[in-house]
Protein backbone atom coordinates (compact mmCIF):
# COMPACT_ATOMS: atom_id res chain seq x y z
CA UNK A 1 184.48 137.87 63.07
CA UNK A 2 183.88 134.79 65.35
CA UNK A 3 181.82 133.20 62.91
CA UNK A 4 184.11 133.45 60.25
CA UNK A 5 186.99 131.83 63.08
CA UNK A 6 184.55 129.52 64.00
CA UNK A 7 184.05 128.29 60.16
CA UNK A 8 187.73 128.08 59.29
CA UNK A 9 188.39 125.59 62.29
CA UNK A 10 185.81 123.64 62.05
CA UNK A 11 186.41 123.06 57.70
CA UNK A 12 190.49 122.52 59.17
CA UNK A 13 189.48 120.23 61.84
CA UNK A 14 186.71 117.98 58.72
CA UNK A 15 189.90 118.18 56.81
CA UNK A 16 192.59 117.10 59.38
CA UNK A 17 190.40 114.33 59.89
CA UNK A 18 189.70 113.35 56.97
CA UNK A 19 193.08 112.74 56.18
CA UNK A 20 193.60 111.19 59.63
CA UNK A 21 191.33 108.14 58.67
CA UNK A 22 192.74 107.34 55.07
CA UNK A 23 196.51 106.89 57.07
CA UNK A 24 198.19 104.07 57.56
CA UNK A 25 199.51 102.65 61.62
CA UNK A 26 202.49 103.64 60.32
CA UNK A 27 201.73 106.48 58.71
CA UNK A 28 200.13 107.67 61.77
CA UNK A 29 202.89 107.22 64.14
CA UNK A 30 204.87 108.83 62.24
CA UNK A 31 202.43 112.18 61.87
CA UNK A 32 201.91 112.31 65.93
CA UNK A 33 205.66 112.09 66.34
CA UNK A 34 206.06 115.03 63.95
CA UNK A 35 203.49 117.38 65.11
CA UNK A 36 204.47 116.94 68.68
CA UNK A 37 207.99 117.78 67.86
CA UNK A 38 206.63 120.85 65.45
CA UNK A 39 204.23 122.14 68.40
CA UNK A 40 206.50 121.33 71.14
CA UNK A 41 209.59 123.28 68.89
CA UNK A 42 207.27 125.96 68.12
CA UNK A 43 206.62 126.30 71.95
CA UNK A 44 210.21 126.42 72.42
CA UNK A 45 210.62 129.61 69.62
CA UNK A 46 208.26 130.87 70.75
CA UNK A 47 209.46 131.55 74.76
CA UNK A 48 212.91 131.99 73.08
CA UNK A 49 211.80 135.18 71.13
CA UNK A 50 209.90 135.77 74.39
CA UNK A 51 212.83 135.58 76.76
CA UNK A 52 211.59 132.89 78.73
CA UNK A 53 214.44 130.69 77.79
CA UNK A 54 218.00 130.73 77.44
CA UNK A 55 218.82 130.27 73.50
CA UNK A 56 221.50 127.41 74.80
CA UNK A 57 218.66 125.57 76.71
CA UNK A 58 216.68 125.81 73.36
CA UNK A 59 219.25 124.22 71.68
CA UNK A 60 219.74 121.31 74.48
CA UNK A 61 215.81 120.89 74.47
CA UNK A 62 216.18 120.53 70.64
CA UNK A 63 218.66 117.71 70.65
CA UNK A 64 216.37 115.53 73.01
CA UNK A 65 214.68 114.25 69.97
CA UNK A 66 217.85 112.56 68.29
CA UNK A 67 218.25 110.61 71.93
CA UNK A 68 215.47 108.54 70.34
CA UNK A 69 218.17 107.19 67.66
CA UNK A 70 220.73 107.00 70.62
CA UNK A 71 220.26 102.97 71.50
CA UNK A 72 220.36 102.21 67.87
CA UNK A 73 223.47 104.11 67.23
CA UNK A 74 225.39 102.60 69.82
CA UNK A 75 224.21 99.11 69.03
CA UNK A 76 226.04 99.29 65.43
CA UNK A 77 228.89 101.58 66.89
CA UNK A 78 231.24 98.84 65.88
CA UNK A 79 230.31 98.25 62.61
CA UNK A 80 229.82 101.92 61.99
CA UNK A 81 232.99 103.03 62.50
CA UNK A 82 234.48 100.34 60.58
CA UNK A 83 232.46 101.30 57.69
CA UNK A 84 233.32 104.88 58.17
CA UNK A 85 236.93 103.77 58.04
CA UNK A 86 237.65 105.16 61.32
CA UNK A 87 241.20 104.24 62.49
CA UNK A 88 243.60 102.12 60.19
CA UNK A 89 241.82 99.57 59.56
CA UNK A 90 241.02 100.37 56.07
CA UNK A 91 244.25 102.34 55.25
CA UNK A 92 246.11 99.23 54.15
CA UNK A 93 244.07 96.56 53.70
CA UNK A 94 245.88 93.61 51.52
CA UNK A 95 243.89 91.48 48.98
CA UNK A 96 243.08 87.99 50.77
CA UNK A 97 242.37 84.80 48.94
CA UNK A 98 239.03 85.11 50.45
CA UNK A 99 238.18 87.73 48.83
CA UNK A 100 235.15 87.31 46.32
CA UNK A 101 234.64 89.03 43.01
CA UNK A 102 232.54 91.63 44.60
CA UNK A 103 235.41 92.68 46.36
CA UNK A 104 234.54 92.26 50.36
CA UNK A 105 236.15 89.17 52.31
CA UNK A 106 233.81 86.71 53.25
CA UNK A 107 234.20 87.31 57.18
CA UNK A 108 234.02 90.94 56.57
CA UNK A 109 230.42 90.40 55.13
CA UNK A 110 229.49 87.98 57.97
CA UNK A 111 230.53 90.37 60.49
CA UNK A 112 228.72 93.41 58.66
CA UNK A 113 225.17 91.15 58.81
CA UNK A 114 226.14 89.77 62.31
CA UNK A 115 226.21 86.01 60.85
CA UNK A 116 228.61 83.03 61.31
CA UNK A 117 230.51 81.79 58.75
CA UNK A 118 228.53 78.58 58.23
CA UNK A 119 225.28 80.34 58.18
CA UNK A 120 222.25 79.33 56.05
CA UNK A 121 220.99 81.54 53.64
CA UNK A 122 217.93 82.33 55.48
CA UNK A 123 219.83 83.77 58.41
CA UNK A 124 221.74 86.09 55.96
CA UNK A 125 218.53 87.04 54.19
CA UNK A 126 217.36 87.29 57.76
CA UNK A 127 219.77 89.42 59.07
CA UNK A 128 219.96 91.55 56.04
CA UNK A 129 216.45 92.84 56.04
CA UNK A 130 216.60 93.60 60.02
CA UNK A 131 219.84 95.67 59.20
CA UNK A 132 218.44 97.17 55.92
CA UNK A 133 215.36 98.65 58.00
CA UNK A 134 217.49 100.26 60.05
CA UNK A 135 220.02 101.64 57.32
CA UNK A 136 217.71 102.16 54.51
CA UNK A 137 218.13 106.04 52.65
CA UNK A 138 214.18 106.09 52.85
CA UNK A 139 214.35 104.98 56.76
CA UNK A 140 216.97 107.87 57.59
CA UNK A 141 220.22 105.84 57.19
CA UNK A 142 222.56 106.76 53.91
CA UNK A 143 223.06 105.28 51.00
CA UNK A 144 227.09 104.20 51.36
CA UNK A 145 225.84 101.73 54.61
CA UNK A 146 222.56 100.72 52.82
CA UNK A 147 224.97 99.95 49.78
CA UNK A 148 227.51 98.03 52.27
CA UNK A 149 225.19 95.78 53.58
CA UNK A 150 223.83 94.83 49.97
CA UNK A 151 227.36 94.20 49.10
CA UNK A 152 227.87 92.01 52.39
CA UNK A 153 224.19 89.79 51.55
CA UNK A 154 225.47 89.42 47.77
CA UNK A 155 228.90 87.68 48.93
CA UNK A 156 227.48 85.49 51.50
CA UNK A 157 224.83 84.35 48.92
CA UNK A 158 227.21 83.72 46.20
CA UNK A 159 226.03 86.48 44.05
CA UNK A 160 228.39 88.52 41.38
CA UNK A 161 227.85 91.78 39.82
């Protein structure tokens, strides 16, 4: 019986391995973060079924994680909750004669990408891809910021459509 153990680990460990080396930096940041939070989660289930630990400080202990996300969150607060339409700010908002064809203002788009007005278009392309990282679908933001701050890049660089 401890020979066949002893053969199944040591084929998962070859394989594990394996796989290790054909990862990218990235990749591999991204595989230690999720197995320590899948070992250290199934440490927690486990001494919750045990009794070890209260369920609530389970559930505290499982939010720690999304602290990570915290500084990044707070940083774009204010343009979040604009975008979210929070308050009544968007409830009646009048057409301007700044408005492009897209349909954003000009300084709503420079404050959405963090740019002055009389920015070059480097800065917007600039600050566009720092704030797409952040807010891309694929990166764990949503599509309806993603899609804002495509819409905010196309004004300031006098696309349409």
């Amino acid at each position: 019986m401890h020979w066949i153990l002893g053969i199944g680990l040591t084929i998962l460990v070859f394989v594990v391995l394996k796989r290790w080396g054909s990862l990218t930096a990235e990749q591999r940041k991204r595989t230690v973060w999720q197995t320590g939070l899948a070992i250290a989660g199934g440490a927690l289930l486990i001494m919750v079924l045990t009794g070890r630990v209260h369920v609530l400080t389970a559930g505290v202990a499982a939010l720690l994680p999304l602290l990570r996300k915290l500084p990044a969150l707070l940083r774009h607060w204010p343009t979040l909750s604009r975008l979210l339409g929070q308050g009544n700010a968007g409830a009646h908002r009048e057409q301007s004669p700044a408005q492009t064809a897209a349909g954003m203002p000009v300084p709503e788009a420079c404050e959405i990408l963090g740019v002055d007005a009389g920015c070059s278009d480097a800065e917007v392309v600039a600050a566009h891809r720092r704030l797409i990282q952040k807010l891309h679908p694929d990166r764990g933001g949503n599509t309806y910021l993603a899609a804002r701050v495509n819409e905010a890049r196309d004004v300031l660089l006098g696309r349409t459509g």
